[in-house]
PDB file of N, CA and C in Angstrom:
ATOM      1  N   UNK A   1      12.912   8.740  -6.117  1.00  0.00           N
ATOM      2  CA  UNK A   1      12.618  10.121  -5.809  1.00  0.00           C
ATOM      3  C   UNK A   1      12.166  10.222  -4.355  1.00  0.00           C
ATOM      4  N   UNK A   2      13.189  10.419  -3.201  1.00  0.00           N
ATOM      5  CA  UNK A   2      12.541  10.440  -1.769  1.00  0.00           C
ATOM      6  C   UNK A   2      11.825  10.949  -1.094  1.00  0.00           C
ATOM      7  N   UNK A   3      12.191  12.471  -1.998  1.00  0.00           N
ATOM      8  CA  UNK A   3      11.234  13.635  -1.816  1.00  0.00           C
ATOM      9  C   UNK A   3       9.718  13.424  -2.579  1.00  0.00           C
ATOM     10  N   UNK A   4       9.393  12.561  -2.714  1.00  0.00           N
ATOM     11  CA  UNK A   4       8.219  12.211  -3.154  1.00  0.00           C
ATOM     12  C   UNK A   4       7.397  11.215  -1.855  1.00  0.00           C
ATOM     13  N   UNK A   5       8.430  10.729  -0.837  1.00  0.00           N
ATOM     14  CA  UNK A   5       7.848   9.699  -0.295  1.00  0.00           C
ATOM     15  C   UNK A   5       7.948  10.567   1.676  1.00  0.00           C
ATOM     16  N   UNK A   6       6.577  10.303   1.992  1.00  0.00           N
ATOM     17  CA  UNK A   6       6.209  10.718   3.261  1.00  0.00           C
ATOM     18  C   UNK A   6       6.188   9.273   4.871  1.00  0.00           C
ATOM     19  N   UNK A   7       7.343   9.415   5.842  1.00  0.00           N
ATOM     20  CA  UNK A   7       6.697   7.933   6.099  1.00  0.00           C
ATOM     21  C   UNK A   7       6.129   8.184   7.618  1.00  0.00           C
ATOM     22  N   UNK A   8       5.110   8.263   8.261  1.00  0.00           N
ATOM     23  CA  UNK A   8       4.656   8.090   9.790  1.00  0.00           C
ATOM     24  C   UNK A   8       5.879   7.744  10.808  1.00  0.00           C
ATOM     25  N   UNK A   9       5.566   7.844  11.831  1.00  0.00           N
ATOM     26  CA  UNK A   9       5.892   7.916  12.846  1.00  0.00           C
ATOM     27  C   UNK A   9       5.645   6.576  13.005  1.00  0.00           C
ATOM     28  N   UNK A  10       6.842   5.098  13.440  1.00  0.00           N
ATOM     29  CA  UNK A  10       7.170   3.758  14.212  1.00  0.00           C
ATOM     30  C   UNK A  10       6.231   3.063  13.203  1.00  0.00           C
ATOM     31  N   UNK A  11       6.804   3.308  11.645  1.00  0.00           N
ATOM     32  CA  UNK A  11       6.451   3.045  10.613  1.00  0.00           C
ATOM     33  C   UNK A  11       7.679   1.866  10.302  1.00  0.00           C
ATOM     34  N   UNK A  12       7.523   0.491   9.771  1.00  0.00           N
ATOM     35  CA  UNK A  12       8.963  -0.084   9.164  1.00  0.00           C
ATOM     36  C   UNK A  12       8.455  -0.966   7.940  1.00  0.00           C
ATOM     37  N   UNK A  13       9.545  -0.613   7.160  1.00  0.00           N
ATOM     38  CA  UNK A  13       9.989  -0.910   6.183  1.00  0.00           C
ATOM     39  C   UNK A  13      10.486  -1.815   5.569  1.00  0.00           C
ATOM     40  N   UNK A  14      10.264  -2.947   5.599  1.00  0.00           N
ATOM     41  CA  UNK A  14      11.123  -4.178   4.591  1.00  0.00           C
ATOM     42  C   UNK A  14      11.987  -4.506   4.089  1.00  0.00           C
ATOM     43  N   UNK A  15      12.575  -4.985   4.337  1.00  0.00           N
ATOM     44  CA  UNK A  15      13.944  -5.342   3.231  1.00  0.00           C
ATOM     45  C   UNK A  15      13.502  -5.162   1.938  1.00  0.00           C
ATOM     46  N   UNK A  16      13.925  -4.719   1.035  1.00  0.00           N
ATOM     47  CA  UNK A  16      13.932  -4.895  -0.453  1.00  0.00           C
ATOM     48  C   UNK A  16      12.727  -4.474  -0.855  1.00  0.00           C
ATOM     49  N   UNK A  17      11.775  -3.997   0.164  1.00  0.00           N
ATOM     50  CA  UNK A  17      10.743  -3.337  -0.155  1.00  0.00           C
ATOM     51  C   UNK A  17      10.719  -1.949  -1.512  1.00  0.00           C
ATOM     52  N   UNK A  18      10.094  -2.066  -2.270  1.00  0.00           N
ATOM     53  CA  UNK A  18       9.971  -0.956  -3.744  1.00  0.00           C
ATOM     54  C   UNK A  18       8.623   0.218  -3.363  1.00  0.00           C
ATOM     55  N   UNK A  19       9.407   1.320  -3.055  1.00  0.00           N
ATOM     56  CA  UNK A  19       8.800   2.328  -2.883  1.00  0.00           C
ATOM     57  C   UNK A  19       8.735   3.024  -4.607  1.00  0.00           C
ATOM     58  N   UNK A  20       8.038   3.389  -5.238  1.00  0.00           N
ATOM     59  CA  UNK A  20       8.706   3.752  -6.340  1.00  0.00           C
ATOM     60  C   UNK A  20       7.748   5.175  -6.853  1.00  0.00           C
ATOM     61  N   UNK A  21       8.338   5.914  -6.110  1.00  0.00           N
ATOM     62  CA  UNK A  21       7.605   6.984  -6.213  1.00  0.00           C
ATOM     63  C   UNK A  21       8.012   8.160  -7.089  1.00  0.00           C
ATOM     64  N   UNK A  22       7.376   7.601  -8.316  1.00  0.00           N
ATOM     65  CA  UNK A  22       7.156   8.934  -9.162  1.00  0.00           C
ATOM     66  C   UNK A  22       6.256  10.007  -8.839  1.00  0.00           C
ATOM     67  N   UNK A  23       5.347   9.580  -8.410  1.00  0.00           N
ATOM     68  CA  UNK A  23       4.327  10.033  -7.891  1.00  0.00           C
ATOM     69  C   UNK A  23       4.641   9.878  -5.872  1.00  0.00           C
ATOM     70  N   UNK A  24       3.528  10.550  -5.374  1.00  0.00           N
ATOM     71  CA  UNK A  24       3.649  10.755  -3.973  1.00  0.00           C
ATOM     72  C   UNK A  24       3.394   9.325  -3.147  1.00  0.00           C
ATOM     73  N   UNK A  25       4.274   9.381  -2.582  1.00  0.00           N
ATOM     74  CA  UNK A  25       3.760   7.738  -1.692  1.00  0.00           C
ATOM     75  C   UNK A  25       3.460   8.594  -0.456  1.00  0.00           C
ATOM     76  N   UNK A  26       2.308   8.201   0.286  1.00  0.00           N
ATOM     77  CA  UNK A  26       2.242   8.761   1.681  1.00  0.00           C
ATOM     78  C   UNK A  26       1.812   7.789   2.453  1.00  0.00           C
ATOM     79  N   UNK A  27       2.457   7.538   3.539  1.00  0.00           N
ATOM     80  CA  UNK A  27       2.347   6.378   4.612  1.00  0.00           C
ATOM     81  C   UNK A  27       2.468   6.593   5.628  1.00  0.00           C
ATOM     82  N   UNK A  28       0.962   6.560   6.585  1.00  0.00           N
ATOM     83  CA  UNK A  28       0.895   6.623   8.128  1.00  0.00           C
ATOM     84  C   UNK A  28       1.656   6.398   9.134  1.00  0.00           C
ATOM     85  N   UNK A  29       1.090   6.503  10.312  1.00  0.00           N
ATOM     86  CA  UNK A  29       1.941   6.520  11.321  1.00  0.00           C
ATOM     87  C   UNK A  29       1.675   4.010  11.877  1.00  0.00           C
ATOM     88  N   UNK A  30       2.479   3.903  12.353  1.00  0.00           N
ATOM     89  CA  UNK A  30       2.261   2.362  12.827  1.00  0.00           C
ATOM     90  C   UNK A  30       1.694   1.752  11.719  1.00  0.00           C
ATOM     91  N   UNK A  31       2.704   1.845  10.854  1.00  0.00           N
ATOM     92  CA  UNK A  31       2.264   1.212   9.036  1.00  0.00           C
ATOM     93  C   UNK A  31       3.199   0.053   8.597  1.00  0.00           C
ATOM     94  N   UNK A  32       2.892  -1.329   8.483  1.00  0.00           N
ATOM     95  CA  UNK A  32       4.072  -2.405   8.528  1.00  0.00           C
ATOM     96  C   UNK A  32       4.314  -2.416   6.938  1.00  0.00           C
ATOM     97  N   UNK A  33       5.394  -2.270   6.155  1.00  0.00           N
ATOM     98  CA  UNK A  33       5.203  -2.627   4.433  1.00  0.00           C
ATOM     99  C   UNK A  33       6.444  -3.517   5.147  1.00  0.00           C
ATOM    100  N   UNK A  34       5.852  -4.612   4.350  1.00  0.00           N
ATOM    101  CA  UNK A  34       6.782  -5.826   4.283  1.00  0.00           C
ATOM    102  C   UNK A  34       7.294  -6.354   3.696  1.00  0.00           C
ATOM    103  N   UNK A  35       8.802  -7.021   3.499  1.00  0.00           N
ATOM    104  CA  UNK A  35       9.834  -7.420   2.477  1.00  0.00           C
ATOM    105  C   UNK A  35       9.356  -7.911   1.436  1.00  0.00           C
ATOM    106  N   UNK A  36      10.318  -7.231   0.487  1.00  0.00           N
ATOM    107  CA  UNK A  36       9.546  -7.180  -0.963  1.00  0.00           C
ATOM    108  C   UNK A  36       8.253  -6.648  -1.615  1.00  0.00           C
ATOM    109  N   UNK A  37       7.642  -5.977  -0.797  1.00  0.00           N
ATOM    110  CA  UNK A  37       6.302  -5.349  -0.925  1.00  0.00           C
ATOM    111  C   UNK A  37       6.821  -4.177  -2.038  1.00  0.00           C
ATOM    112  N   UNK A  38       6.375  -3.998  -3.056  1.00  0.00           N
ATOM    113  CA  UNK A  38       5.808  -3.095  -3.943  1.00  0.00           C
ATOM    114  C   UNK A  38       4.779  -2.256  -3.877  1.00  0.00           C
ATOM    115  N   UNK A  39       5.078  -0.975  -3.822  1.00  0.00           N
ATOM    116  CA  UNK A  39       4.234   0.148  -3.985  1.00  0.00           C
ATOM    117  C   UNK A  39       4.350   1.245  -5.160  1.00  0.00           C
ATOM    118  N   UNK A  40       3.663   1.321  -5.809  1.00  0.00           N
ATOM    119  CA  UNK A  40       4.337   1.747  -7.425  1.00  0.00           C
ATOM    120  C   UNK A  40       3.347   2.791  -8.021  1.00  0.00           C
ATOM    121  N   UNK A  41       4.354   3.738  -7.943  1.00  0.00           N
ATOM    122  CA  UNK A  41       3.519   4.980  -7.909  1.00  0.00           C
ATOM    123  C   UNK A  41       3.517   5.751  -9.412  1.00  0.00           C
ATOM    124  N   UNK A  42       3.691   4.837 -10.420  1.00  0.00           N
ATOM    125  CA  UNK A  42       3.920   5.416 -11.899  1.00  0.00           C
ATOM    126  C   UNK A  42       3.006   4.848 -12.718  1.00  0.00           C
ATOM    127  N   UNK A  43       2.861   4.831 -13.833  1.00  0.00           N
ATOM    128  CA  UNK A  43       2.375   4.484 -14.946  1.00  0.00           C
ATOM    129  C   UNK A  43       2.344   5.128 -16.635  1.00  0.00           C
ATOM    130  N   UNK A  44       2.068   4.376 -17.052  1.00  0.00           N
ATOM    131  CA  UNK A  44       1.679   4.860 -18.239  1.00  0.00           C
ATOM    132  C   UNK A  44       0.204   5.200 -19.158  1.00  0.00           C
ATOM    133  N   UNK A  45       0.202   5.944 -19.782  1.00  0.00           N
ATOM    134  CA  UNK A  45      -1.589   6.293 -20.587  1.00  0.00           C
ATOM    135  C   UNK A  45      -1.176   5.661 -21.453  1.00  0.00           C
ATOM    136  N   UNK A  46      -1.415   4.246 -21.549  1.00  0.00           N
ATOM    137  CA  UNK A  46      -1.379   3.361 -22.797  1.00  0.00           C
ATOM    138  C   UNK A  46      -2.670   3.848 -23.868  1.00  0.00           C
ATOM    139  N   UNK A  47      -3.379   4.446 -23.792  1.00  0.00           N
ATOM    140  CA  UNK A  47      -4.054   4.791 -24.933  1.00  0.00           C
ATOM    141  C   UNK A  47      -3.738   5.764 -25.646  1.00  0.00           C
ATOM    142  N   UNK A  48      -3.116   6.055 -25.359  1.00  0.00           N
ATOM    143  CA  UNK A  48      -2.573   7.474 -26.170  1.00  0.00           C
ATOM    144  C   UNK A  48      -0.769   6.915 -26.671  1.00  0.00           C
ATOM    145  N   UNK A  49      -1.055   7.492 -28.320  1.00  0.00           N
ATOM    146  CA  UNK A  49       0.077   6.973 -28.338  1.00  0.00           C
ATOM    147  C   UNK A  49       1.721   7.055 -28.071  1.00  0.00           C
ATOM    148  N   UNK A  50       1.598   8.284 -27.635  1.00  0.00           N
ATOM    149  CA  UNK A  50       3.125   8.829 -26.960  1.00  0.00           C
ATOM    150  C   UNK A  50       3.334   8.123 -25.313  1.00  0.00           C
ATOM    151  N   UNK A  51       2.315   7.553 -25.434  1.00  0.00           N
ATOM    152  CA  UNK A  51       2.327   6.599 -23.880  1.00  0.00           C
ATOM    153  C   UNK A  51       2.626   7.904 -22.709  1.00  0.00           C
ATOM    154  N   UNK A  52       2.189   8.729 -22.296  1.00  0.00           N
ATOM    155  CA  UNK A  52       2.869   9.918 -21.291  1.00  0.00           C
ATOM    156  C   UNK A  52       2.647   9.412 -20.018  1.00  0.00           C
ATOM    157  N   UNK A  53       3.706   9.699 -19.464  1.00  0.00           N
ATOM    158  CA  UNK A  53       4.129   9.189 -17.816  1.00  0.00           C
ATOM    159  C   UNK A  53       2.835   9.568 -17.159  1.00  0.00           C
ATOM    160  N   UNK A  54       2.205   8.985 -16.074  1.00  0.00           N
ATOM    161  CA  UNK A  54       1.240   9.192 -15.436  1.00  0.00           C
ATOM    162  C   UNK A  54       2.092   8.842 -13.801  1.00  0.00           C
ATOM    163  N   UNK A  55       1.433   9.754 -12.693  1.00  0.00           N
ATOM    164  CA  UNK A  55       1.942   9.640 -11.598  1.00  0.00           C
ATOM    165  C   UNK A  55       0.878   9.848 -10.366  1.00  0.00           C
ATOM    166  N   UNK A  56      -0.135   8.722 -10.410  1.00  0.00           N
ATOM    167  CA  UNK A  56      -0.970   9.244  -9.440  1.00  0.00           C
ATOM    168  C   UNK A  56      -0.491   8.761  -7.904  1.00  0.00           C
ATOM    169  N   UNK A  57      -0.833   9.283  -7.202  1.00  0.00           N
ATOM    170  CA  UNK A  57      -0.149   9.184  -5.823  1.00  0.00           C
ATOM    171  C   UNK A  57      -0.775   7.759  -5.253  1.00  0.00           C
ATOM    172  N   UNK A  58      -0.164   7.535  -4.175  1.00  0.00           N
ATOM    173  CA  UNK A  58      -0.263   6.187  -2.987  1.00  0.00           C
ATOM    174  C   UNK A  58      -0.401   6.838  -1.584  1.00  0.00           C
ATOM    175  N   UNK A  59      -1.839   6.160  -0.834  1.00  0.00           N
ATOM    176  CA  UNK A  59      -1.600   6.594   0.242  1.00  0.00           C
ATOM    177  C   UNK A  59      -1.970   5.545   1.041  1.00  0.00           C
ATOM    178  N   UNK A  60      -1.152   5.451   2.274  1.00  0.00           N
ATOM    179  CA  UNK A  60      -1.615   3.984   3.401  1.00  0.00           C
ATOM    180  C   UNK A  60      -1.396   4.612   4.462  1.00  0.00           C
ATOM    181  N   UNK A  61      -2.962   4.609   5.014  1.00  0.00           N
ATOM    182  CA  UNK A  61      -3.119   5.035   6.749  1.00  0.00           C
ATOM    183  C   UNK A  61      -3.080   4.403   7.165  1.00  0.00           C
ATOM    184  N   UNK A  62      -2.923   4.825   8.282  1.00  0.00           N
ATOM    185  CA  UNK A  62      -2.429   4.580  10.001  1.00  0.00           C
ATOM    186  C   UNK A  62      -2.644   2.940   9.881  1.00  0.00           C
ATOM    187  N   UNK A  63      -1.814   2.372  10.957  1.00  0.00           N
ATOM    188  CA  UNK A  63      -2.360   0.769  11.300  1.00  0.00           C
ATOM    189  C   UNK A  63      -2.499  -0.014  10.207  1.00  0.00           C
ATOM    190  N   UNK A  64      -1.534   0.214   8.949  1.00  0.00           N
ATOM    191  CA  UNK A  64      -2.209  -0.839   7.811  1.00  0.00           C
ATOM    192  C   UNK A  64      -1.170  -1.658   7.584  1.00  0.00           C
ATOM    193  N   UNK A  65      -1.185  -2.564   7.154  1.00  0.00           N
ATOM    194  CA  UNK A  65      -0.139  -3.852   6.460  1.00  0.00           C
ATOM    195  C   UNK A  65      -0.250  -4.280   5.482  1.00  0.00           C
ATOM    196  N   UNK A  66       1.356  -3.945   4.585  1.00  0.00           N
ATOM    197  CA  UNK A  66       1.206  -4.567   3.411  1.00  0.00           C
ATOM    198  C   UNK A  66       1.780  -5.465   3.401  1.00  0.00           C
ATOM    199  N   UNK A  67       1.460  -6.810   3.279  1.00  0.00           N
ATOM    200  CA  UNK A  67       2.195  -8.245   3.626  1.00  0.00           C
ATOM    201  C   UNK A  67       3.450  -8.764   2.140  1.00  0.00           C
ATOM    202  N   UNK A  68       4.156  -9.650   2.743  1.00  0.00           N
ATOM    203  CA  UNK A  68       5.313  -9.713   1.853  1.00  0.00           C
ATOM    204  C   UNK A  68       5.011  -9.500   0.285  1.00  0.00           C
ATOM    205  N   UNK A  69       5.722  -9.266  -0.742  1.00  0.00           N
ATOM    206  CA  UNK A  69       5.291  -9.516  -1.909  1.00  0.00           C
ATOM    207  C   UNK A  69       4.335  -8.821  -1.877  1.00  0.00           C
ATOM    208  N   UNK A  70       3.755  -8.180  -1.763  1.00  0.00           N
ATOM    209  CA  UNK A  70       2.123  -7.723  -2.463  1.00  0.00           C
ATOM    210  C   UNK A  70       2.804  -6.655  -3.378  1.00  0.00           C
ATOM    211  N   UNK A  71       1.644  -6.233  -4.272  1.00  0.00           N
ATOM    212  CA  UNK A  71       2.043  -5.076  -4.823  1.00  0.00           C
ATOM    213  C   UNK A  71       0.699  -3.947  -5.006  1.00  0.00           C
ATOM    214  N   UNK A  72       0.985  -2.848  -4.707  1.00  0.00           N
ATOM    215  CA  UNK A  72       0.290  -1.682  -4.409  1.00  0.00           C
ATOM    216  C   UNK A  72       0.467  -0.319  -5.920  1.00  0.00           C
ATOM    217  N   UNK A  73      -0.984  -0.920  -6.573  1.00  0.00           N
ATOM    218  CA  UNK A  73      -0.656  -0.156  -7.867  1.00  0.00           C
ATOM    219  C   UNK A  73      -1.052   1.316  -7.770  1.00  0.00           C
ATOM    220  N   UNK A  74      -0.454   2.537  -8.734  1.00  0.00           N
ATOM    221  CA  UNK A  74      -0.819   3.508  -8.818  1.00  0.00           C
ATOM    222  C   UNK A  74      -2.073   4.295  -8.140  1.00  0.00           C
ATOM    223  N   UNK A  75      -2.498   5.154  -7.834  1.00  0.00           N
ATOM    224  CA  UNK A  75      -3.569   5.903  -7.414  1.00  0.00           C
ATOM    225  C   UNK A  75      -4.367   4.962  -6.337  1.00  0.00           C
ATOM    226  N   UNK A  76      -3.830   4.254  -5.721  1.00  0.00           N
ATOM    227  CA  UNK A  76      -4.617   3.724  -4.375  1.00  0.00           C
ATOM    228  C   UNK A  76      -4.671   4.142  -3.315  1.00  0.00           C
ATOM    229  N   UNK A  77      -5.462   3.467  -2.000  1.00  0.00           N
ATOM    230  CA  UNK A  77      -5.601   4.233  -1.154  1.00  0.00           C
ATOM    231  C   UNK A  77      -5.645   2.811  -0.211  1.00  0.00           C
ATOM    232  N   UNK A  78      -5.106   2.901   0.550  1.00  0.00           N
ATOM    233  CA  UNK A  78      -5.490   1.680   1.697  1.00  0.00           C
ATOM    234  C   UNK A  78      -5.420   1.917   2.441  1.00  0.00           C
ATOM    235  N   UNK A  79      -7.285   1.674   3.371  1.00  0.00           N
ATOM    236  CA  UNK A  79      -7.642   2.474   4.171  1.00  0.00           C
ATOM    237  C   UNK A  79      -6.671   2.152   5.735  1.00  0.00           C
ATOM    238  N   UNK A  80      -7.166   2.795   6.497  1.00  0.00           N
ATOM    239  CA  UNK A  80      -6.602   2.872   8.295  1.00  0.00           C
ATOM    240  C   UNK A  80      -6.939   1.223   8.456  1.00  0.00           C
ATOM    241  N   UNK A  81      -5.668   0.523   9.076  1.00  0.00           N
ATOM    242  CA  UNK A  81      -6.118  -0.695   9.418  1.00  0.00           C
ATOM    243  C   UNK A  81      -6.081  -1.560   8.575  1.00  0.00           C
ATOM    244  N   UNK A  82      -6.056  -1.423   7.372  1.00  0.00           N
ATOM    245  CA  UNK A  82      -6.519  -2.815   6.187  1.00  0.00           C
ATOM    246  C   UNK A  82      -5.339  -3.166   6.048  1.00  0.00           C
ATOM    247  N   UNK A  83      -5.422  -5.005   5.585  1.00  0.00           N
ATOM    248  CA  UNK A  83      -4.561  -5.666   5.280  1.00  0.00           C
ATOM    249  C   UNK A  83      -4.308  -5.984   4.405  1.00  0.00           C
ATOM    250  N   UNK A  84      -3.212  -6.231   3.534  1.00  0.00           N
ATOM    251  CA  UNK A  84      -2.708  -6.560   2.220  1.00  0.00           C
ATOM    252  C   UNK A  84      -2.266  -7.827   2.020  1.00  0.00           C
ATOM    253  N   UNK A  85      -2.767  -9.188   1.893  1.00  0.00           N
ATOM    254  CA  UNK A  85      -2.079 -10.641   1.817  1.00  0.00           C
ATOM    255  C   UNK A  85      -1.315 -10.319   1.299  1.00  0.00           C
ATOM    256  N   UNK A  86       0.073 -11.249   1.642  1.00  0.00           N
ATOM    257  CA  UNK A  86       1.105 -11.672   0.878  1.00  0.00           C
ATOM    258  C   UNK A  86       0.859 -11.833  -1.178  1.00  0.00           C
ATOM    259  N   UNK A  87       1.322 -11.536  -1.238  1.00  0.00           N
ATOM    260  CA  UNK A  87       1.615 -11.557  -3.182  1.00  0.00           C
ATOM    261  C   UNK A  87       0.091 -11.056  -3.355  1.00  0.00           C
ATOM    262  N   UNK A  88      -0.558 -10.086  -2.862  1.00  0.00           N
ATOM    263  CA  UNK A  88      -1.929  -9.279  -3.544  1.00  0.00           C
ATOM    264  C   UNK A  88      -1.311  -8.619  -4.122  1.00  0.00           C
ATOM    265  N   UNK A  89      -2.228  -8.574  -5.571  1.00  0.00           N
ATOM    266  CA  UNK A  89      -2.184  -7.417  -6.100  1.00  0.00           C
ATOM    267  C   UNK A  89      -3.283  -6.562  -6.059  1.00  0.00           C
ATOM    268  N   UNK A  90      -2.813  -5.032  -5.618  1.00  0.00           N
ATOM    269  CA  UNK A  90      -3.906  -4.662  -5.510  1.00  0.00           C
ATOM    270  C   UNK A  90      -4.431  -3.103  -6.478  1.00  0.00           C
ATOM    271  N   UNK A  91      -4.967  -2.817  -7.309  1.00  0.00           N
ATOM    272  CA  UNK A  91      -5.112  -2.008  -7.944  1.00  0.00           C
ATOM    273  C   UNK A  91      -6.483  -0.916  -7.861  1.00  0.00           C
ATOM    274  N   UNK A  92      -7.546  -0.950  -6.853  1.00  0.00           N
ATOM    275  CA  UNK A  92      -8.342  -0.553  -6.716  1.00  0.00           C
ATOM    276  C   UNK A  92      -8.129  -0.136  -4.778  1.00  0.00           C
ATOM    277  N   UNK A  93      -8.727   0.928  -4.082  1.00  0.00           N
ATOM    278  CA  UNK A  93      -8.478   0.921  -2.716  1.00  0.00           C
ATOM    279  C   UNK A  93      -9.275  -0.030  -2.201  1.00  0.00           C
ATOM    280  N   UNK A  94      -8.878  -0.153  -0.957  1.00  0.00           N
ATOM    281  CA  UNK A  94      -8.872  -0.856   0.036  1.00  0.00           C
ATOM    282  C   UNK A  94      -9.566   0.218   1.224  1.00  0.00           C
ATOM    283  N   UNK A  95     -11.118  -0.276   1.540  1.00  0.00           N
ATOM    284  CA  UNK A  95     -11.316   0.302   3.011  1.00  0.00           C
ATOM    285  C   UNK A  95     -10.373  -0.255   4.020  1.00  0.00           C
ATOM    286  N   UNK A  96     -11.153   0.685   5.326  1.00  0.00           N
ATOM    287  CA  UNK A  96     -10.123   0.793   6.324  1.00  0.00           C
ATOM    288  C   UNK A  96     -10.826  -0.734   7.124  1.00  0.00           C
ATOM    289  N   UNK A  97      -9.719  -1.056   7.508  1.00  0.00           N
ATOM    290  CA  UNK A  97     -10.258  -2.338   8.627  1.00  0.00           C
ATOM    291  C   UNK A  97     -10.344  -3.795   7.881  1.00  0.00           C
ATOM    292  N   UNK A  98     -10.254  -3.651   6.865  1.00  0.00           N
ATOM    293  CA  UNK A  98     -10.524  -4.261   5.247  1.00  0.00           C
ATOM    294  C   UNK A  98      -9.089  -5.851   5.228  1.00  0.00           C
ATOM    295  N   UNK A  99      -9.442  -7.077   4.813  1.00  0.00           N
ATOM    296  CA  UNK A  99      -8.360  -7.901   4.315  1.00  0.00           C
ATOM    297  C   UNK A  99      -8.583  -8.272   3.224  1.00  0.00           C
ATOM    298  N   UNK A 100      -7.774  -7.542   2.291  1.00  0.00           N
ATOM    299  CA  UNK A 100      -7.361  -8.502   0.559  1.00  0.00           C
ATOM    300  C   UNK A 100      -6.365  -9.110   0.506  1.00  0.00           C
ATOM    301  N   UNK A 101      -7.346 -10.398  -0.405  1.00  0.00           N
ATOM    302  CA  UNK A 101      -6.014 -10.989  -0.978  1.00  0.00           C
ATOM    303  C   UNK A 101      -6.177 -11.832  -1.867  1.00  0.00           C
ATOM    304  N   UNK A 102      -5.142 -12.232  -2.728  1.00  0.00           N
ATOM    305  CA  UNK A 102      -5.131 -12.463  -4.547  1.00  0.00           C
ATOM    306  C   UNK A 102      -4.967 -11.543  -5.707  1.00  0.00           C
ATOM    307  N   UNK A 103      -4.966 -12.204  -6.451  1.00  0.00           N
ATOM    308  CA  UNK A 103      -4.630 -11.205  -7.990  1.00  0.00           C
ATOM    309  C   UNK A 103      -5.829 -11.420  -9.081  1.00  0.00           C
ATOM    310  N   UNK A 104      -6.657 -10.311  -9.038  1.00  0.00           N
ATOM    311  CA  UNK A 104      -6.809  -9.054  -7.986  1.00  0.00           C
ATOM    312  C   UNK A 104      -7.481  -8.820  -6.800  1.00  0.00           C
ATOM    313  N   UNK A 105      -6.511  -8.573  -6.125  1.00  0.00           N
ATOM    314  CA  UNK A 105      -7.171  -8.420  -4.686  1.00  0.00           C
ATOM    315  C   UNK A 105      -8.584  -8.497  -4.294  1.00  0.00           C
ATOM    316  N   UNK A 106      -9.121  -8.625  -3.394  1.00  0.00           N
ATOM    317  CA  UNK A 106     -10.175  -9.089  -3.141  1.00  0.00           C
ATOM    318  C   UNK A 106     -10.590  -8.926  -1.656  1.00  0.00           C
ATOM    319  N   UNK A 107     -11.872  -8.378  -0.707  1.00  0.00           N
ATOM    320  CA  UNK A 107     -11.990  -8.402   0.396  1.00  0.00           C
ATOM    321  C   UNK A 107     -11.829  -9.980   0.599  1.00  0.00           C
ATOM    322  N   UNK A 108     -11.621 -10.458   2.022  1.00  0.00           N
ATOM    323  CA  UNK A 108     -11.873 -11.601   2.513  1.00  0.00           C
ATOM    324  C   UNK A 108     -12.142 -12.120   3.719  1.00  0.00           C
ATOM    325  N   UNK A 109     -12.284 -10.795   4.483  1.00  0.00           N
ATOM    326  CA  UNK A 109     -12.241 -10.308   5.705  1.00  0.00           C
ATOM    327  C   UNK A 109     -12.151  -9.186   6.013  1.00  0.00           C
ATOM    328  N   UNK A 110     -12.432  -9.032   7.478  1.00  0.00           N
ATOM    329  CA  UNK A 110     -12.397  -7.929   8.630  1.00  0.00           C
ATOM    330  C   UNK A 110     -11.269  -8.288   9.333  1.00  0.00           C
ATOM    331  N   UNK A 111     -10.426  -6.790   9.548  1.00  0.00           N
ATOM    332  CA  UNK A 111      -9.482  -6.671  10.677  1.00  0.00           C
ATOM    333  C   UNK A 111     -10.739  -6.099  11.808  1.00  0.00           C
ATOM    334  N   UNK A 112     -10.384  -7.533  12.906  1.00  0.00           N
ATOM    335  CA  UNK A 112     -11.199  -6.758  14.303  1.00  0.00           C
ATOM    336  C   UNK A 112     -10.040  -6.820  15.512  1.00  0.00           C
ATOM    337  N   UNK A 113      -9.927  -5.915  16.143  1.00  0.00           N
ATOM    338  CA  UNK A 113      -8.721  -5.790  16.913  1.00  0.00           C
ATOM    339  C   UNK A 113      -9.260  -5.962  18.323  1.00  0.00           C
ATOM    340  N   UNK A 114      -8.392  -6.968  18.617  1.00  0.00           N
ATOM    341  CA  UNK A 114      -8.568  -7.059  20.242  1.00  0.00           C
ATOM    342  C   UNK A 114      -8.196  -5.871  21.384  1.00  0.00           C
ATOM    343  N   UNK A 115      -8.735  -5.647  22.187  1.00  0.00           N
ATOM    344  CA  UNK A 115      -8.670  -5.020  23.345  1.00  0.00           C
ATOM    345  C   UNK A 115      -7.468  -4.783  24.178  1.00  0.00           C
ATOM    346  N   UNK A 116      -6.153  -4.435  24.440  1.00  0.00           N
ATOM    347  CA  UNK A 116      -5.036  -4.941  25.081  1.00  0.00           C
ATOM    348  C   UNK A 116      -5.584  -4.933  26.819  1.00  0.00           C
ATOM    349  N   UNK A 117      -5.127  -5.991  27.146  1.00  0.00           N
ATOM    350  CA  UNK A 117      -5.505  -6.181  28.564  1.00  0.00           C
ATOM    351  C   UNK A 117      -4.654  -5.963  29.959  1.00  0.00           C
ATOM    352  N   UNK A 118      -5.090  -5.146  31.130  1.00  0.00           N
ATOM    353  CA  UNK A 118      -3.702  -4.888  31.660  1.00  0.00           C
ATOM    354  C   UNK A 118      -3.518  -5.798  33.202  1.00  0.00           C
ATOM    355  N   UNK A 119      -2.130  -5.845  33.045  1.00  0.00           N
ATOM    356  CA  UNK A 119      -1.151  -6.707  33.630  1.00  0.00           C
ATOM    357  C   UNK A 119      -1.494  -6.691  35.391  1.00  0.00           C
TER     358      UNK A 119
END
């Protein structure tokens, strides 16, 4: 559903990357999702027994990276800047500036950004 999915400005995209937006994917401007990265914007109300589609949205600000393989579950938020290890799963948000990684994700660090220096 494309019309579900919003992407920033010198934003790229992954090979084989899974946008899967039942729900709203929204993604900043200078946002890396990386090959094979999963972002999965559906679910189900397993407690109930007609199981009914659930679609809470995805959103990743500005400056963030989702590293290969990871996967980005329903109703998250990953903040400006934060990083996503390779094969995280991540099901809870992510502050901004923030590095998870494992299943389930996990802080493990600070993104601190260097200064660019001129020529």
């Amino acid at each position: 559903m494309p019309w579900n999915v919003e992407i920033g400005d010198w934003t790229a995209i992954g090979e084989e990357a899974i946008l899967y937006s039942l729900g709203r994917i929204t993604i900043g401007a200078r946002v890396t999702v990386s090959q094979r990265a999963h972002l999965c914007a559906g679910t189900h109300d397993y407690r109930k027994r007609e199981m009914p589609l659930l679609r809470p949205p995805i959103r990743v600000e500005d400056e963030a990276w989702i590293c290969a393989e990871a996967f980005v579950g329903p109703g998250v938020l990953i903040g400006q800047g934060a990083v996503v290890g390779a094969r995280a799963v991540v099901v809870r948000s992510v502050a901004p500036w923030t590095v998870v990684a494992g299943n389930p994700a996990r802080p493990i660090g600070d993104r601190v950004m260097e200064r660019a220096t001129g020529a």
